[in-house]
PDB file of N, CA and C in Angstrom:
ATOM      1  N   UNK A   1     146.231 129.856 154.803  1.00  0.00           N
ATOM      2  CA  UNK A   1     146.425 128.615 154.067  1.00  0.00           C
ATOM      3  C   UNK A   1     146.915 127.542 155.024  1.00  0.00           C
ATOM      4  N   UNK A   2     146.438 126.451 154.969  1.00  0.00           N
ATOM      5  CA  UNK A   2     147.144 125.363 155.536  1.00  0.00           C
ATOM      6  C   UNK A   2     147.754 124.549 155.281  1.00  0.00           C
ATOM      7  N   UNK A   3     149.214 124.291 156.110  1.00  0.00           N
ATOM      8  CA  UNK A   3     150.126 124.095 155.276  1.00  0.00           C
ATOM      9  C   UNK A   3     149.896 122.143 155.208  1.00  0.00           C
ATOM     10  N   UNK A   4     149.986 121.374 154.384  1.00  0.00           N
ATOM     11  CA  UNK A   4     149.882 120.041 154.398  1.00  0.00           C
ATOM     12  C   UNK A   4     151.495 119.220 155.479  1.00  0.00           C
ATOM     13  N   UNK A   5     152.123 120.128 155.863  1.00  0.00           N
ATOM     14  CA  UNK A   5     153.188 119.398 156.594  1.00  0.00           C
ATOM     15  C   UNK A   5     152.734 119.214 157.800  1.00  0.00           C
ATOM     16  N   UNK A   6     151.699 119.980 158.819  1.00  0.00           N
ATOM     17  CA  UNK A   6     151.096 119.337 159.955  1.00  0.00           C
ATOM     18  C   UNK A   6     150.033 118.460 159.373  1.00  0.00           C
ATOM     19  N   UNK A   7     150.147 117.224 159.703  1.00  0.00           N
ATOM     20  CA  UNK A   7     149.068 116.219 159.422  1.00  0.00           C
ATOM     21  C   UNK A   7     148.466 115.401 160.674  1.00  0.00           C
ATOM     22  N   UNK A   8     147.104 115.521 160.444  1.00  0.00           N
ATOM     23  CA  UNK A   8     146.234 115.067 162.080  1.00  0.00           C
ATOM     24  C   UNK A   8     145.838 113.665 161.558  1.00  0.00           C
ATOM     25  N   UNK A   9     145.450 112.578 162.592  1.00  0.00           N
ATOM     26  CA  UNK A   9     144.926 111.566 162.117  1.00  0.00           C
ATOM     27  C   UNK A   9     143.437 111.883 163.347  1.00  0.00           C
ATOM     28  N   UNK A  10     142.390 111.351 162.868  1.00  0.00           N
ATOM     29  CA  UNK A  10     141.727 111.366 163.869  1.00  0.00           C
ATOM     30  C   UNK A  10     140.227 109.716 163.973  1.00  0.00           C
ATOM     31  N   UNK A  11     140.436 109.639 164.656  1.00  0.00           N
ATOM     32  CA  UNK A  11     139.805 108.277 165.521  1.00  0.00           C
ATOM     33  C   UNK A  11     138.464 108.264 165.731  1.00  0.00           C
ATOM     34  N   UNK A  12     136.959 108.259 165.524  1.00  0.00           N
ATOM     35  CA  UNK A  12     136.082 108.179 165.852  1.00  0.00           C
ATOM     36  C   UNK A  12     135.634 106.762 166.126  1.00  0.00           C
ATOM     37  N   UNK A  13     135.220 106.249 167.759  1.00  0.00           N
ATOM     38  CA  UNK A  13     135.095 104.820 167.723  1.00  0.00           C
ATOM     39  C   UNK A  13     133.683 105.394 167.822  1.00  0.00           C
ATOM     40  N   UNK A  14     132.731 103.875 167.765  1.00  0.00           N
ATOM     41  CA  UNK A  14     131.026 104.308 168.163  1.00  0.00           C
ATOM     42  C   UNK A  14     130.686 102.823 168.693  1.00  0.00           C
ATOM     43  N   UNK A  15     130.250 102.522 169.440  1.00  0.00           N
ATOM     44  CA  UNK A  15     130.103 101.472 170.189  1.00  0.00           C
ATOM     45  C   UNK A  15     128.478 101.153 170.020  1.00  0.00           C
ATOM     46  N   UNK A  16     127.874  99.883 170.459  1.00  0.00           N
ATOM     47  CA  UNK A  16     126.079  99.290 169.908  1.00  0.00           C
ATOM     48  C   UNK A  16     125.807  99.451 171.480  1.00  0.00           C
ATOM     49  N   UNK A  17     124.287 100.126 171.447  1.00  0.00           N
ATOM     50  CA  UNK A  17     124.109 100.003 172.640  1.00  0.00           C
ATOM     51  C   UNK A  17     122.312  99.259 172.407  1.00  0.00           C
ATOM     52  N   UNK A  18     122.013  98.229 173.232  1.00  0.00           N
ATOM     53  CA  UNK A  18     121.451  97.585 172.977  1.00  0.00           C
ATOM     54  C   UNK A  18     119.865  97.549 174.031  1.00  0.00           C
ATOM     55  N   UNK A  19     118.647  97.997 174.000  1.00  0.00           N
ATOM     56  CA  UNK A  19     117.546  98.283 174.904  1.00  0.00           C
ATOM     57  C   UNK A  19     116.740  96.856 174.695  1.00  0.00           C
ATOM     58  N   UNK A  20     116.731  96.714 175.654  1.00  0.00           N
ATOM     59  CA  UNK A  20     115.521  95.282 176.011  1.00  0.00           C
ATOM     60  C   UNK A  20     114.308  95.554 176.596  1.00  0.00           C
ATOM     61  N   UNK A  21     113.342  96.125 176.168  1.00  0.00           N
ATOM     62  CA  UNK A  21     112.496  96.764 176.875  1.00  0.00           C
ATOM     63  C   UNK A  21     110.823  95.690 176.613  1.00  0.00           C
ATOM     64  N   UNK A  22     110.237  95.743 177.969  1.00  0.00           N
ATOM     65  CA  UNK A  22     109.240  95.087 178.213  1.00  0.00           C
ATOM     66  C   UNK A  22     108.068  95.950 178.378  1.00  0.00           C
ATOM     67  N   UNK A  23     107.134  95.646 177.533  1.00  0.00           N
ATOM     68  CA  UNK A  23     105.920  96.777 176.996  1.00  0.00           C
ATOM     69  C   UNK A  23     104.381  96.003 177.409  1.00  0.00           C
ATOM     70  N   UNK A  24     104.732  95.080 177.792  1.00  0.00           N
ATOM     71  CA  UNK A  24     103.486  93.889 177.997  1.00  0.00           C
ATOM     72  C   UNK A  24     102.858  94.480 179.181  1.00  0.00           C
ATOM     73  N   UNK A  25     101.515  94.594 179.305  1.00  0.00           N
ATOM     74  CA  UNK A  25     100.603  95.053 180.201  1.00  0.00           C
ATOM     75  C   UNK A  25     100.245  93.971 181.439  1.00  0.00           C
ATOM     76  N   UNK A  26      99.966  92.714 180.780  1.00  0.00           N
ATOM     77  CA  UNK A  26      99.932  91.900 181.813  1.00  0.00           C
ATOM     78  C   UNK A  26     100.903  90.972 181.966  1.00  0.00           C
ATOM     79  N   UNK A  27     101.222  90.496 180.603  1.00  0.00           N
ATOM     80  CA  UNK A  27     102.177  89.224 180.322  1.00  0.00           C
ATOM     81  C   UNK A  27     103.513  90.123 179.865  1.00  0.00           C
ATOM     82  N   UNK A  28     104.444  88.986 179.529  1.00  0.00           N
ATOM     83  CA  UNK A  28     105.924  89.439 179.007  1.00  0.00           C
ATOM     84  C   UNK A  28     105.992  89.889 177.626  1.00  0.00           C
ATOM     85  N   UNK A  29     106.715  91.196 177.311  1.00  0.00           N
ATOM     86  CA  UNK A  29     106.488  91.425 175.551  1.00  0.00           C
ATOM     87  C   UNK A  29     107.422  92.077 175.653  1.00  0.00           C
ATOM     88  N   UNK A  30     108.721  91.565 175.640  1.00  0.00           N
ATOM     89  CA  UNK A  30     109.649  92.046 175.025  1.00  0.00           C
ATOM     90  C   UNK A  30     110.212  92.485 173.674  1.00  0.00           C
ATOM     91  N   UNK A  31     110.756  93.485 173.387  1.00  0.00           N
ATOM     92  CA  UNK A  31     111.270  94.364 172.315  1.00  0.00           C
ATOM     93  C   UNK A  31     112.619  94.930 172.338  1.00  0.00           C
ATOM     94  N   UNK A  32     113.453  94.503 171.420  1.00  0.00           N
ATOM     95  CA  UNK A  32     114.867  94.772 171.608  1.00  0.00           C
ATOM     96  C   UNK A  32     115.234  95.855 170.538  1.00  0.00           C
ATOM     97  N   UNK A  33     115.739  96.919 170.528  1.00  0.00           N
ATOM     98  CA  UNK A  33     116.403  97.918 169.624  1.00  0.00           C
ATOM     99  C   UNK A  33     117.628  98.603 169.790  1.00  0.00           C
ATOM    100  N   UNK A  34     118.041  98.478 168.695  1.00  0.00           N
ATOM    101  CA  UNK A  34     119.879  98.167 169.079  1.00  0.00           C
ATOM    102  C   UNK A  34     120.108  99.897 168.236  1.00  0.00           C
ATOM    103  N   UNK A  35     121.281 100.673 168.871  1.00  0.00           N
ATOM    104  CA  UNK A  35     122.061 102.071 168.661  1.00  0.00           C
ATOM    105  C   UNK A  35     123.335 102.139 168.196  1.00  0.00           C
ATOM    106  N   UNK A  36     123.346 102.701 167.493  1.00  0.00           N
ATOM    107  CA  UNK A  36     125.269 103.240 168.126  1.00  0.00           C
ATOM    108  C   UNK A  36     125.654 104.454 168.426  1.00  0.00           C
ATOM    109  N   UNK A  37     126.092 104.544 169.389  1.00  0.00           N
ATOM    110  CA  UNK A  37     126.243 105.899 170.183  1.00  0.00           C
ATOM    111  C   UNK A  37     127.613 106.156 170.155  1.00  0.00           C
ATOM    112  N   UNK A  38     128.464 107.849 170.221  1.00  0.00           N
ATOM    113  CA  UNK A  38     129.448 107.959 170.194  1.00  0.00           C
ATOM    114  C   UNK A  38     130.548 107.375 171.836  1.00  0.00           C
ATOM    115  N   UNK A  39     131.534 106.841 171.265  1.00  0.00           N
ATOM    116  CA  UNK A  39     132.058 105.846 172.735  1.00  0.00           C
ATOM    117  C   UNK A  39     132.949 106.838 172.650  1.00  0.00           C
ATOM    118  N   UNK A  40     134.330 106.785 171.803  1.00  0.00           N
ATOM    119  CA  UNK A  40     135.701 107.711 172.213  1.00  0.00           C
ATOM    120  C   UNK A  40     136.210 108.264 171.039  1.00  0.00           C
ATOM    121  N   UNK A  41     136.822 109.302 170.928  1.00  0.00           N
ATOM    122  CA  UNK A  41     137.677 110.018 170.266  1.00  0.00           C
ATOM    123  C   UNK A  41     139.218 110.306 169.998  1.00  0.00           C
ATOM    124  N   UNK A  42     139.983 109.955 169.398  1.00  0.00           N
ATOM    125  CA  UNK A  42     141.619 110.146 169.572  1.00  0.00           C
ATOM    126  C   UNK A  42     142.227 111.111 168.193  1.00  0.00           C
ATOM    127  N   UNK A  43     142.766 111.519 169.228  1.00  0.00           N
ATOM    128  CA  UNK A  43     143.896 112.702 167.537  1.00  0.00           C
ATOM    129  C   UNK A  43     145.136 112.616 168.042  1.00  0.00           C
ATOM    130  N   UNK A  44     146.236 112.327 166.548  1.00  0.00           N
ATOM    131  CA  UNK A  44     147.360 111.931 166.578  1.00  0.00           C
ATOM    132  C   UNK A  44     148.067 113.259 166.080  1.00  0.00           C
ATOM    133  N   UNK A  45     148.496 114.151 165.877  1.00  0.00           N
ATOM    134  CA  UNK A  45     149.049 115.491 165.388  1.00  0.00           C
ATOM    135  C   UNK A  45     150.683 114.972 165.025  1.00  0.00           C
ATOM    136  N   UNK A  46     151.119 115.009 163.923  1.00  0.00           N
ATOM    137  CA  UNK A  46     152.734 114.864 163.547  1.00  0.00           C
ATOM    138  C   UNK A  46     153.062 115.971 162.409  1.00  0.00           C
ATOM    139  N   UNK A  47     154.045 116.369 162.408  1.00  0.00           N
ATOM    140  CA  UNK A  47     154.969 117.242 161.771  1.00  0.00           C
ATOM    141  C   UNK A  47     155.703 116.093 160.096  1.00  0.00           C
ATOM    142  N   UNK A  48     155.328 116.618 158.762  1.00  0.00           N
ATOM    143  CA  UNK A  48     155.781 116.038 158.008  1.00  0.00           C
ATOM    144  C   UNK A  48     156.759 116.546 157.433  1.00  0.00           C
ATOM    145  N   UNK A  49     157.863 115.910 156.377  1.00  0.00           N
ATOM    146  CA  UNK A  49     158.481 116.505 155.447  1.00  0.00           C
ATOM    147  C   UNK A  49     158.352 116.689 154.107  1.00  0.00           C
ATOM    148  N   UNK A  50     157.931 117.732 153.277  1.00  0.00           N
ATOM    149  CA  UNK A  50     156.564 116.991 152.192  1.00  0.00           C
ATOM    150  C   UNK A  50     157.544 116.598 150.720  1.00  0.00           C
ATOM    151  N   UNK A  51     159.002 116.891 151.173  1.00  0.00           N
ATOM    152  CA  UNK A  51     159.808 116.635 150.033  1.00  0.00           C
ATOM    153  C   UNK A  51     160.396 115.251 150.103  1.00  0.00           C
ATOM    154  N   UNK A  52     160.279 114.516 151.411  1.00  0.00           N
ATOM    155  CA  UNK A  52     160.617 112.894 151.526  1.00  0.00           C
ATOM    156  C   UNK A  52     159.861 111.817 151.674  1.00  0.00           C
ATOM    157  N   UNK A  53     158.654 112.361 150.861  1.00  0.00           N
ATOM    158  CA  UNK A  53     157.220 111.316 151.502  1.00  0.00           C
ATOM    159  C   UNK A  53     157.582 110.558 150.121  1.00  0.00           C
ATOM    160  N   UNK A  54     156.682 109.451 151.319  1.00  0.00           N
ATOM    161  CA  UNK A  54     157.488 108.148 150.150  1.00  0.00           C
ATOM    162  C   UNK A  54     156.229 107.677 149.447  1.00  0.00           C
ATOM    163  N   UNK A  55     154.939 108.308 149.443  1.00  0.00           N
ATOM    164  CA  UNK A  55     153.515 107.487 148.636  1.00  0.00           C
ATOM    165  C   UNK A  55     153.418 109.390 148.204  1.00  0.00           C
ATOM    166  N   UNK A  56     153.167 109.071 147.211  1.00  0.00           N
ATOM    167  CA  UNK A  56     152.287 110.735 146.292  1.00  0.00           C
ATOM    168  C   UNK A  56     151.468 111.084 146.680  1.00  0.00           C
ATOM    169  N   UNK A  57     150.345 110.011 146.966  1.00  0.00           N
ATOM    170  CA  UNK A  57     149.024 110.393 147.387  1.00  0.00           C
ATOM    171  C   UNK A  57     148.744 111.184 149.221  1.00  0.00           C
ATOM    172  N   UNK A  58     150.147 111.032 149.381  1.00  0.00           N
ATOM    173  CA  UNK A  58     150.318 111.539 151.162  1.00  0.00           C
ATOM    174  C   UNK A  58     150.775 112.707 150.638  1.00  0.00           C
ATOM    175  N   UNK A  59     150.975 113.713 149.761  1.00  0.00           N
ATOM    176  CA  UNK A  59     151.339 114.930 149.503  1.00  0.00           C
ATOM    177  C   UNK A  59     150.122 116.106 149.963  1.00  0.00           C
ATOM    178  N   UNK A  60     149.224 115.424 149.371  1.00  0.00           N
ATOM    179  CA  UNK A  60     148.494 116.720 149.860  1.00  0.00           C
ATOM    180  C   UNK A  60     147.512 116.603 150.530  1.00  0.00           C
ATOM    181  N   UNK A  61     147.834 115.246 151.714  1.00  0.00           N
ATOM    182  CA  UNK A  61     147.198 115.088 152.695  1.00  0.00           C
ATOM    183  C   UNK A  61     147.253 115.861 153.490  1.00  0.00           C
ATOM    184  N   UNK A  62     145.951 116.119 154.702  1.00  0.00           N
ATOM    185  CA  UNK A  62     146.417 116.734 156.412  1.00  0.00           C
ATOM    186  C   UNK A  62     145.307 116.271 157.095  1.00  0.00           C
ATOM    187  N   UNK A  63     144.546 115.704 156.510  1.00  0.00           N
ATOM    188  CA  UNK A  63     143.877 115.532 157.760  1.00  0.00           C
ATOM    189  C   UNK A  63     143.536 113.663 157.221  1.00  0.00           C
ATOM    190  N   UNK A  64     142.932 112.730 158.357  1.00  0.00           N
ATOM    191  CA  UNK A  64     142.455 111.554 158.154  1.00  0.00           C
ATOM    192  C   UNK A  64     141.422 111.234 158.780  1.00  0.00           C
ATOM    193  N   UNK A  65     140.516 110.816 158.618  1.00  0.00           N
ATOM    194  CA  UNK A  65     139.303 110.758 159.770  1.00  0.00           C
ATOM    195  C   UNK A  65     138.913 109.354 159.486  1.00  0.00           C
ATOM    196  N   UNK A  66     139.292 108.605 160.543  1.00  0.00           N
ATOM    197  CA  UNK A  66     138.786 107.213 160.110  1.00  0.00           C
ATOM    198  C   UNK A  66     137.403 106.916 161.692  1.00  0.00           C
ATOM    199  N   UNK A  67     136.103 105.850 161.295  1.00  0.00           N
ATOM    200  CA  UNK A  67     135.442 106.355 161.997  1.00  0.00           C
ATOM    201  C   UNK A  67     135.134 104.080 162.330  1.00  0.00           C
ATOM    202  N   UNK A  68     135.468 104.186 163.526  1.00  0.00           N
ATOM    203  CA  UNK A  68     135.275 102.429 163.635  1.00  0.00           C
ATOM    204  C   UNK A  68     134.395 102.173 164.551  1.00  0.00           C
ATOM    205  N   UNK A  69     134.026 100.612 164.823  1.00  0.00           N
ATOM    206  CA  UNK A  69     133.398 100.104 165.884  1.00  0.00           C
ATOM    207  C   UNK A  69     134.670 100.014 167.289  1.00  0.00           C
ATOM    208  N   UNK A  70     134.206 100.576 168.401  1.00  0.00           N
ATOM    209  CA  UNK A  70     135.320  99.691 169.409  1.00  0.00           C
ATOM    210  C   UNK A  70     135.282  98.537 169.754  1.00  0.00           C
ATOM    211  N   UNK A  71     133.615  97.796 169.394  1.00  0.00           N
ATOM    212  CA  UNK A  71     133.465  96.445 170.094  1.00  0.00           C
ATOM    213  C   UNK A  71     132.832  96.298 171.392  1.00  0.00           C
ATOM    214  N   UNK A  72     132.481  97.338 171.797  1.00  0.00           N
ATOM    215  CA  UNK A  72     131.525  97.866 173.225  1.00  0.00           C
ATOM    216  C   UNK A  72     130.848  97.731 172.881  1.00  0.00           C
ATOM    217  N   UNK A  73     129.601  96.901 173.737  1.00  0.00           N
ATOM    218  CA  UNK A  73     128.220  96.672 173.654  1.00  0.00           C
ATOM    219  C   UNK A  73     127.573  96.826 175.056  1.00  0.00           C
ATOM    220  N   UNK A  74     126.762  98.062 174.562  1.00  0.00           N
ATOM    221  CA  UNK A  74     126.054  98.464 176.849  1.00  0.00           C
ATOM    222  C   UNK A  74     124.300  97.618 176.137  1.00  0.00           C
ATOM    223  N   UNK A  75     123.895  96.986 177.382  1.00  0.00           N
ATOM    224  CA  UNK A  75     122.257  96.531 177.359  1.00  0.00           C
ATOM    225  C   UNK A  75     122.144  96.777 178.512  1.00  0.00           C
ATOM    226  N   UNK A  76     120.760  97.426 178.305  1.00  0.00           N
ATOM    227  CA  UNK A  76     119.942  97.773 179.215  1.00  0.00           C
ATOM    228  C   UNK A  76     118.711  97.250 179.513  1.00  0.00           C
ATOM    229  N   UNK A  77     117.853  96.825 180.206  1.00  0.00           N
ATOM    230  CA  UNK A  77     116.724  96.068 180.552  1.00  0.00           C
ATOM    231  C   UNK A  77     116.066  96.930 180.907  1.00  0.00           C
ATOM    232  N   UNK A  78     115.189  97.073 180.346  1.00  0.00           N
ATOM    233  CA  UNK A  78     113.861  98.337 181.209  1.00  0.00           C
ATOM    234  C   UNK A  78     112.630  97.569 181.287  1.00  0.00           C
ATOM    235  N   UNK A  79     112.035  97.255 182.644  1.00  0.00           N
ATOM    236  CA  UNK A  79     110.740  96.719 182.575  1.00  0.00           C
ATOM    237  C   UNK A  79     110.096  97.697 183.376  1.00  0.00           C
ATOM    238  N   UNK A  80     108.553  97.995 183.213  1.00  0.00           N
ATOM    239  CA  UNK A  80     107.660  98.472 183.470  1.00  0.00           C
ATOM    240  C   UNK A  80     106.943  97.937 184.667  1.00  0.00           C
ATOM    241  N   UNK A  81     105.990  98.527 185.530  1.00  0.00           N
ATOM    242  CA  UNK A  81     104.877  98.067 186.075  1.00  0.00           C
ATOM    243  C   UNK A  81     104.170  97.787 185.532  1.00  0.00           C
ATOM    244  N   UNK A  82     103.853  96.427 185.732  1.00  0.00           N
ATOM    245  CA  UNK A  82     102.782  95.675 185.105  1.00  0.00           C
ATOM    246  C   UNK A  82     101.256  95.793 185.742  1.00  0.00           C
ATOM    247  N   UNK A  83     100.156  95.297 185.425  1.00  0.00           N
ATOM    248  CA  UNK A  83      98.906  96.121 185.814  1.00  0.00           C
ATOM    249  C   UNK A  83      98.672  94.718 187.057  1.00  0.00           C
ATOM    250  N   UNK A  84      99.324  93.520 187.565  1.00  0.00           N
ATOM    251  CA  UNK A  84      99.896  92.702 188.417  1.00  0.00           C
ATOM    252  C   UNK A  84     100.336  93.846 189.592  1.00  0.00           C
ATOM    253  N   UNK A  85     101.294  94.292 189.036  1.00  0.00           N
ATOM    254  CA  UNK A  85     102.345  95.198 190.709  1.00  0.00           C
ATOM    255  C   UNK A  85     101.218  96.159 191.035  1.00  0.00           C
ATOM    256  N   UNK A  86     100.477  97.282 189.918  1.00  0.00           N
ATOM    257  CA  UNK A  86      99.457  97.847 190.439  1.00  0.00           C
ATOM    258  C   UNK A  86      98.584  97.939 191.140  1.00  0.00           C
ATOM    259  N   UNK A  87      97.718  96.780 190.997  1.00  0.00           N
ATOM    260  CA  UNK A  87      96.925  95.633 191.633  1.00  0.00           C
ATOM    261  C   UNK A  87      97.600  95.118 192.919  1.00  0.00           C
ATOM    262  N   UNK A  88      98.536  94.633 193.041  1.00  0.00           N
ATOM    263  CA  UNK A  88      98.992  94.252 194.306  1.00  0.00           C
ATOM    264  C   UNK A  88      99.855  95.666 195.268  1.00  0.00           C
ATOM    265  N   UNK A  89     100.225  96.612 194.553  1.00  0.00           N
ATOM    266  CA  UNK A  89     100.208  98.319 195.530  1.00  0.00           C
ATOM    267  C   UNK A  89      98.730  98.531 196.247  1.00  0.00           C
ATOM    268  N   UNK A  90      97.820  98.570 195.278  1.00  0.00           N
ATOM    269  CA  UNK A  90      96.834  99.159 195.758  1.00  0.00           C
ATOM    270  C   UNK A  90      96.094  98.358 197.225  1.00  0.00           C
ATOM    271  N   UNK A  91      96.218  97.123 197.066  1.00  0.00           N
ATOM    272  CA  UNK A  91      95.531  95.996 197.583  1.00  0.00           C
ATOM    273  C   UNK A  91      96.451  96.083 199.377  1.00  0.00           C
ATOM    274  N   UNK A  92      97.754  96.509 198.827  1.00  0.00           N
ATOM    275  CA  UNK A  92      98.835  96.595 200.203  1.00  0.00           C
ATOM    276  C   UNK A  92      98.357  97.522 200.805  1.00  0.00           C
ATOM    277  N   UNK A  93      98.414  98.823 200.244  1.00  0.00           N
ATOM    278  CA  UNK A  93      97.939 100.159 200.923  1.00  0.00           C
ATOM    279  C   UNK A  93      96.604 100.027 201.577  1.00  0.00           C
ATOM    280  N   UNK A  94      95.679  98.902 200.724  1.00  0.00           N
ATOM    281  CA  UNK A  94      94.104  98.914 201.043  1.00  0.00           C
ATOM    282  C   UNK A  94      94.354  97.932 202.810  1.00  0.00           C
ATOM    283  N   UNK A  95      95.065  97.221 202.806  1.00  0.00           N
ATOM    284  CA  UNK A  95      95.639  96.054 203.621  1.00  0.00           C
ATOM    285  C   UNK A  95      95.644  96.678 205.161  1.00  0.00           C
ATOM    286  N   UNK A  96      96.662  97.939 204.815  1.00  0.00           N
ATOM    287  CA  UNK A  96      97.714  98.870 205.433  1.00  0.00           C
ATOM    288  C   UNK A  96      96.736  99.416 206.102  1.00  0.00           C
ATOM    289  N   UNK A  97      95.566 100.317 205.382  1.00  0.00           N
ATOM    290  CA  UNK A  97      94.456 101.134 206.041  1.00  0.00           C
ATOM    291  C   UNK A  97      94.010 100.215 206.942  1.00  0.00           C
ATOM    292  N   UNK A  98      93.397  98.987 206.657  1.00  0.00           N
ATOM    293  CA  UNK A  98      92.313  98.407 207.386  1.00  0.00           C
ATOM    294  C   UNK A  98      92.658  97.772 208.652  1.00  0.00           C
ATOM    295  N   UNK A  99      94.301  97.322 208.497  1.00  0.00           N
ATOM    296  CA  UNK A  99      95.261  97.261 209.538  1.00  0.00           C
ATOM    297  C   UNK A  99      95.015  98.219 211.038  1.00  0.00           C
ATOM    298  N   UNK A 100      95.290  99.510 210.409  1.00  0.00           N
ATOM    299  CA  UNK A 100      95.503 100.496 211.640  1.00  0.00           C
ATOM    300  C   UNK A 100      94.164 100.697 212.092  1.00  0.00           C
ATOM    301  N   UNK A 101      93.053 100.738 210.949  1.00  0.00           N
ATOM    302  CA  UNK A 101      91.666 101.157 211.531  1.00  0.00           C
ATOM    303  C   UNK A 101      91.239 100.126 212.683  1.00  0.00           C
ATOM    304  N   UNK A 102      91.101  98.914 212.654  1.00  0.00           N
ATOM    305  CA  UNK A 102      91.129  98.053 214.049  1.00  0.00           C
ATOM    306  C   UNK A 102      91.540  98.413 215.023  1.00  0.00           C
ATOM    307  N   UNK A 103      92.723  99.068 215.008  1.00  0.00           N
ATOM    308  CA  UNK A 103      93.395  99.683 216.696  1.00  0.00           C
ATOM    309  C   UNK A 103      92.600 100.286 216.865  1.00  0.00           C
TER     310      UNK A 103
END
């Protein structure tokens, strides 16, 4: 049995994490989709007296789980190779060959 005189409080923060991601093949096409991911955790553990509690409704408490925002916001930018950088790899390497073949 557990006794209601140890009482835990416990803390779940969750913070927005925010993706900016660019999907455009040639041009810019950005797309933003926002998360919340777990950020931090805290537990408070106290010893009660259950014959001097001063609210009723704390009698046959023990545990509390309250679950908040911290206010953390992570963004991330992800862009892609565009079919531009492709085009200009291939064209370098093609550059690169024709370079050395002259010597």
């Amino acid at each position: 049995m557990i006794s209601s005189s140890i009482y835990k409080k416990i803390y779940l923060y969750l913070k927005k994490v925010r993706y900016i991601s660019d999907y455009g093949l040639i041009l810019t096409n950005n797309k933003e989709e926002e998360f919340h991911q777990f950020d931090s955790l805290r537990f408070y553990t106290d010893l009660r007296d259950i014959d001097n509690m001063v609210y009723s409704n704390e009698r046959g408490t023990f545990l509390t789980l309250s679950i908040g925002n911290s206010g953390e916001v992570s963004v991330y930018n992800r862009k892609y190779f565009k079919l531009q950088d492709y085009l200009a790899n291939i064209s370098g390497i093609f550059k690169c060959f024709t370079l050395f073949l002259k010597f």
